[in-house]
C-alpha atoms as a PDB file:
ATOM      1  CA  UNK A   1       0.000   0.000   0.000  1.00  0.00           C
ATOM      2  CA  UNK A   2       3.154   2.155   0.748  1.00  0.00           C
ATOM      3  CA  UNK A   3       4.434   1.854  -2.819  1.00  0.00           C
ATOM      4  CA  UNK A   4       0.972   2.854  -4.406  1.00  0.00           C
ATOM      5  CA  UNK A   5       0.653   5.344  -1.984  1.00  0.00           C
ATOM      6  CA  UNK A   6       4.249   7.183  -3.088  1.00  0.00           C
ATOM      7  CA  UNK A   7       3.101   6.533  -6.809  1.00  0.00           C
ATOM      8  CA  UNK A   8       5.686   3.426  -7.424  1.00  0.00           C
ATOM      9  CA  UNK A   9       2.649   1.307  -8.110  1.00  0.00           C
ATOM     10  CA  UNK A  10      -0.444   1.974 -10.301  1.00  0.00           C
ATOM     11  CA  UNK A  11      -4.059   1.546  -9.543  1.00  0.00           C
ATOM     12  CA  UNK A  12      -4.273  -1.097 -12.023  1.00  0.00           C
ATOM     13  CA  UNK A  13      -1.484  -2.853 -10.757  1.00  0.00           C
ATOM     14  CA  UNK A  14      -2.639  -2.689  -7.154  1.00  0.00           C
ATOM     15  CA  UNK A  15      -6.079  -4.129  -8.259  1.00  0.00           C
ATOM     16  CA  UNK A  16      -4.718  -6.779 -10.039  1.00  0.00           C
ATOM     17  CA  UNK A  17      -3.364  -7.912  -7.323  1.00  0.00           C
ATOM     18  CA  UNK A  18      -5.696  -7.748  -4.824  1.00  0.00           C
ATOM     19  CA  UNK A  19      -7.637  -9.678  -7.525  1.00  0.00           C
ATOM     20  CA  UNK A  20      -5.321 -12.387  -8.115  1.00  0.00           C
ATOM     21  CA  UNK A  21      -4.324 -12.991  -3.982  1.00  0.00           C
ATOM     22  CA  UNK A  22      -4.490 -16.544  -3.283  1.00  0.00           C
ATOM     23  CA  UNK A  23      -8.155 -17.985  -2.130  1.00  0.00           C
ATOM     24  CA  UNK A  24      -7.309 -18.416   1.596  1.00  0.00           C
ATOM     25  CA  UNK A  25      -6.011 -15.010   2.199  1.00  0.00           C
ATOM     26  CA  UNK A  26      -7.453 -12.619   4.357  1.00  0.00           C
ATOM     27  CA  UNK A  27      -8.799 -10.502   1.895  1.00  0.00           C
ATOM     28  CA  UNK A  28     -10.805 -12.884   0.611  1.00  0.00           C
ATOM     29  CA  UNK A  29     -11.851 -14.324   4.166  1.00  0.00           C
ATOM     30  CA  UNK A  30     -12.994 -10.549   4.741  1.00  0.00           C
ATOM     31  CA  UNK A  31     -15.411 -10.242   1.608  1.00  0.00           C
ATOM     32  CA  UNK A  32     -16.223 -14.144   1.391  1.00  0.00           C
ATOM     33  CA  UNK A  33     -16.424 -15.634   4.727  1.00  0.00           C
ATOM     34  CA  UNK A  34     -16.412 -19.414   5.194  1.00  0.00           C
ATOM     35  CA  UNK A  35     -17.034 -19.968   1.334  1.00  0.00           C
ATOM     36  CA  UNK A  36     -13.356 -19.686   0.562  1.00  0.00           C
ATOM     37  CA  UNK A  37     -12.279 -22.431   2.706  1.00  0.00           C
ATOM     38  CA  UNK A  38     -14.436 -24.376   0.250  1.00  0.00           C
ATOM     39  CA  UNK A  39     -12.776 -25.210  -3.196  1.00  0.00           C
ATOM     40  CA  UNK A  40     -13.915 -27.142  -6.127  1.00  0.00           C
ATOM     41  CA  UNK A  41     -12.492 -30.674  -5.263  1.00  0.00           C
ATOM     42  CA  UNK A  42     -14.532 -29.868  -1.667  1.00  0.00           C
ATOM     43  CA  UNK A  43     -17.631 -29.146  -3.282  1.00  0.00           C
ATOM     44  CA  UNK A  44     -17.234 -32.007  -5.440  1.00  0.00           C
ATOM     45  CA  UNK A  45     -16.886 -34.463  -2.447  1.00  0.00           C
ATOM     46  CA  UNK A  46     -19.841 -33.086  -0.958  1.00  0.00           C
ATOM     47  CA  UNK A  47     -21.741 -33.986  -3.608  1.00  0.00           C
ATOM     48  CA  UNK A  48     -20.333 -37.230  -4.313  1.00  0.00           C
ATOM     49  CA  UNK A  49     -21.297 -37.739  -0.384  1.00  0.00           C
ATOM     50  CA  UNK A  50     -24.601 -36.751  -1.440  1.00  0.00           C
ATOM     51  CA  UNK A  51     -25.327 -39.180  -4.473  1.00  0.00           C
ATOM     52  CA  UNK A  52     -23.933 -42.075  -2.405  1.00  0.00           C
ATOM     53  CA  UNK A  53     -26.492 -41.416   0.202  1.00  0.00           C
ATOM     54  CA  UNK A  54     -29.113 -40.918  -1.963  1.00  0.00           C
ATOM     55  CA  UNK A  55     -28.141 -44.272  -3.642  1.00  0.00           C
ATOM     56  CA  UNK A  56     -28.293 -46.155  -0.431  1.00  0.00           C
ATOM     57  CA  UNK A  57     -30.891 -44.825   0.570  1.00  0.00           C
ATOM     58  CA  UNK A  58     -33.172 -45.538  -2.512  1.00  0.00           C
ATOM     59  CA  UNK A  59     -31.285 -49.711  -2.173  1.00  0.00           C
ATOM     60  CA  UNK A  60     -32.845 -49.522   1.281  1.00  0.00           C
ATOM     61  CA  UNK A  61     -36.172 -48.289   0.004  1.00  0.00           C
ATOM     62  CA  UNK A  62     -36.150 -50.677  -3.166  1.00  0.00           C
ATOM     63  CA  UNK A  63     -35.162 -53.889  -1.100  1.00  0.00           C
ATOM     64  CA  UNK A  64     -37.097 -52.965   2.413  1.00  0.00           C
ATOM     65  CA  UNK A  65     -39.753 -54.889   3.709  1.00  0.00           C
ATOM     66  CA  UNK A  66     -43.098 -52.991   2.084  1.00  0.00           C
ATOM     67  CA  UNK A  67     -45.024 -53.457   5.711  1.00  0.00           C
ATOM     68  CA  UNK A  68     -42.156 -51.593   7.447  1.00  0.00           C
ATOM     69  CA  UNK A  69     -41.908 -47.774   7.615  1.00  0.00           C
ATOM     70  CA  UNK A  70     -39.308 -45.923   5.239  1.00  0.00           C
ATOM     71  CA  UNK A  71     -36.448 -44.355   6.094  1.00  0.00           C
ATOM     72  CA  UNK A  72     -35.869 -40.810   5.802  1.00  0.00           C
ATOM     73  CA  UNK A  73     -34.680 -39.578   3.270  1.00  0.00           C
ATOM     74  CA  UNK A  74     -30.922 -38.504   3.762  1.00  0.00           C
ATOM     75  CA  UNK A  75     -30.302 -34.337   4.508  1.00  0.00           C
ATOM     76  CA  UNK A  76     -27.349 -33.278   2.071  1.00  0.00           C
ATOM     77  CA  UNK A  77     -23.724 -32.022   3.080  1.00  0.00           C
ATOM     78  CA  UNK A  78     -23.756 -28.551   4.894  1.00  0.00           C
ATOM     79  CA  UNK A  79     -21.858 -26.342   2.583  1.00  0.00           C
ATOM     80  CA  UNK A  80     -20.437 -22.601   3.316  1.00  0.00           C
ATOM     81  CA  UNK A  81     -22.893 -20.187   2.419  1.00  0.00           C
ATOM     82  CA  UNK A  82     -25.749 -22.589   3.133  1.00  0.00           C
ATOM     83  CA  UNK A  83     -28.131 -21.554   6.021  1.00  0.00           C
ATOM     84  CA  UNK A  84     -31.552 -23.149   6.207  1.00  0.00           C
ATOM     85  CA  UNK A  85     -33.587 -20.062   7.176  1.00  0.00           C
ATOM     86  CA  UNK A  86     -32.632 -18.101   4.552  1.00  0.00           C
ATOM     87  CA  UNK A  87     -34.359 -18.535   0.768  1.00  0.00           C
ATOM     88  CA  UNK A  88     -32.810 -17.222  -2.418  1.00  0.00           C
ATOM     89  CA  UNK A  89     -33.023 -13.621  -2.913  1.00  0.00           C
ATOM     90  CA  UNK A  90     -35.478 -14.549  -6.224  1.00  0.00           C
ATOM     91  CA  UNK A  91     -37.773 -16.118  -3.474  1.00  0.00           C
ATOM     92  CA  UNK A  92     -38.123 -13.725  -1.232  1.00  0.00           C
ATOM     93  CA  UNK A  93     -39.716 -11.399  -3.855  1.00  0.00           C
ATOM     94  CA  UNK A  94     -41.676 -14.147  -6.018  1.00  0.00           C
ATOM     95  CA  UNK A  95     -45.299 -14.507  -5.651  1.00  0.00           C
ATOM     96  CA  UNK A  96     -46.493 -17.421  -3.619  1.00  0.00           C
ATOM     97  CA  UNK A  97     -47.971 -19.912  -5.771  1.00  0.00           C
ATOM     98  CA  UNK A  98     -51.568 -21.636  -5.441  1.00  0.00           C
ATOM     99  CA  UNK A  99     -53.103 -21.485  -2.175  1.00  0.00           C
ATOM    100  CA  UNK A 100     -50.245 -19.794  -0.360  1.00  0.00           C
ATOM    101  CA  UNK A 101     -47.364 -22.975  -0.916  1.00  0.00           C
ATOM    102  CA  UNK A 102     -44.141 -21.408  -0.611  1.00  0.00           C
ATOM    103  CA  UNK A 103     -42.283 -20.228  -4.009  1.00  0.00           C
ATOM    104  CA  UNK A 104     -39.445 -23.027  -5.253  1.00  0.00           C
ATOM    105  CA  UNK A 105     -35.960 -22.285  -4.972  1.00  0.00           C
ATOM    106  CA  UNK A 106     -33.914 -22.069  -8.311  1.00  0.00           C
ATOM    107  CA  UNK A 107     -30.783 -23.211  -8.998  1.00  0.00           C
ATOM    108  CA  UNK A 108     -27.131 -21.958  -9.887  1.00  0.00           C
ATOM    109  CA  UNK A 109     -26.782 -19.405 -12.099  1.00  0.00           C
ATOM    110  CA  UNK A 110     -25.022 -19.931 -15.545  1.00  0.00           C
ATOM    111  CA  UNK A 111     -22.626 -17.580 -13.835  1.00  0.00           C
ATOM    112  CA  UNK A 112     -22.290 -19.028 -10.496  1.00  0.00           C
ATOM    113  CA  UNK A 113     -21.713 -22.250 -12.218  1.00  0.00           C
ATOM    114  CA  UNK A 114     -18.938 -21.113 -13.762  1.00  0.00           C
ATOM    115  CA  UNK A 115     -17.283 -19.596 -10.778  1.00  0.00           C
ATOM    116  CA  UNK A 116     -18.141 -22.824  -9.409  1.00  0.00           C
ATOM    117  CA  UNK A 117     -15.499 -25.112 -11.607  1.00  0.00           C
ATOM    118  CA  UNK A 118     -12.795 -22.147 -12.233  1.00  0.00           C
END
């Protein structure tokens, strides 16, 4: 900060990088919380974790006794960023559908994707 304060390093420079510091710094903890701690190969095993449960629990379902009750269904892998009280921004403001069920969630973004798997 010294050296771009004295002139001896452009804005541009300086901003490049702050935008290229490495994913656990504390820059990025600052602006992005617990989501940085989280990279792709993370996310990936989370969701591997989740489509193994899911597959053992449909086995169970498929080769259960009929007569007996079924087991729940298995709740996925907390991720960062997750928090069960708050809905998408797009739900808050959607209209309730027909009488009064709560508005679906969507999905990742095209964009958010992409972040997703740089």
């Amino acid at each position: 900060m010294l050296d771009w304060h004295r002139g001896r390093l452009s804005a541009r420079r300086l901003s490049v990088l702050i935008a290229h510091l490495p994913r656990d710094s504390s820059v990025n903890r600052r602006l992005h919380g617990e989501a940085v701690e989280w990279g792709a190969a993370e996310h990936l095993l989370a969701a591997i974790t989740d489509h193994l449960a899911a597959a053992n629990w449909m086995t169970s379902v498929i080769n259960g006794d009929p007569d007996e009750e079924r087991p729940d269904y298995p709740d996925p892998v907390p991720r960062p960023g997750d928090a069960e009280d708050e809905p998408f921004p797009e739900a808050e403001s959607a209209p309730e559908g027909d009488g009064g069920a709560p508005a679906p969630t969507r999905g990742p973004s095209p964009g958010e994707l992409r972040l997703f798997f740089s």
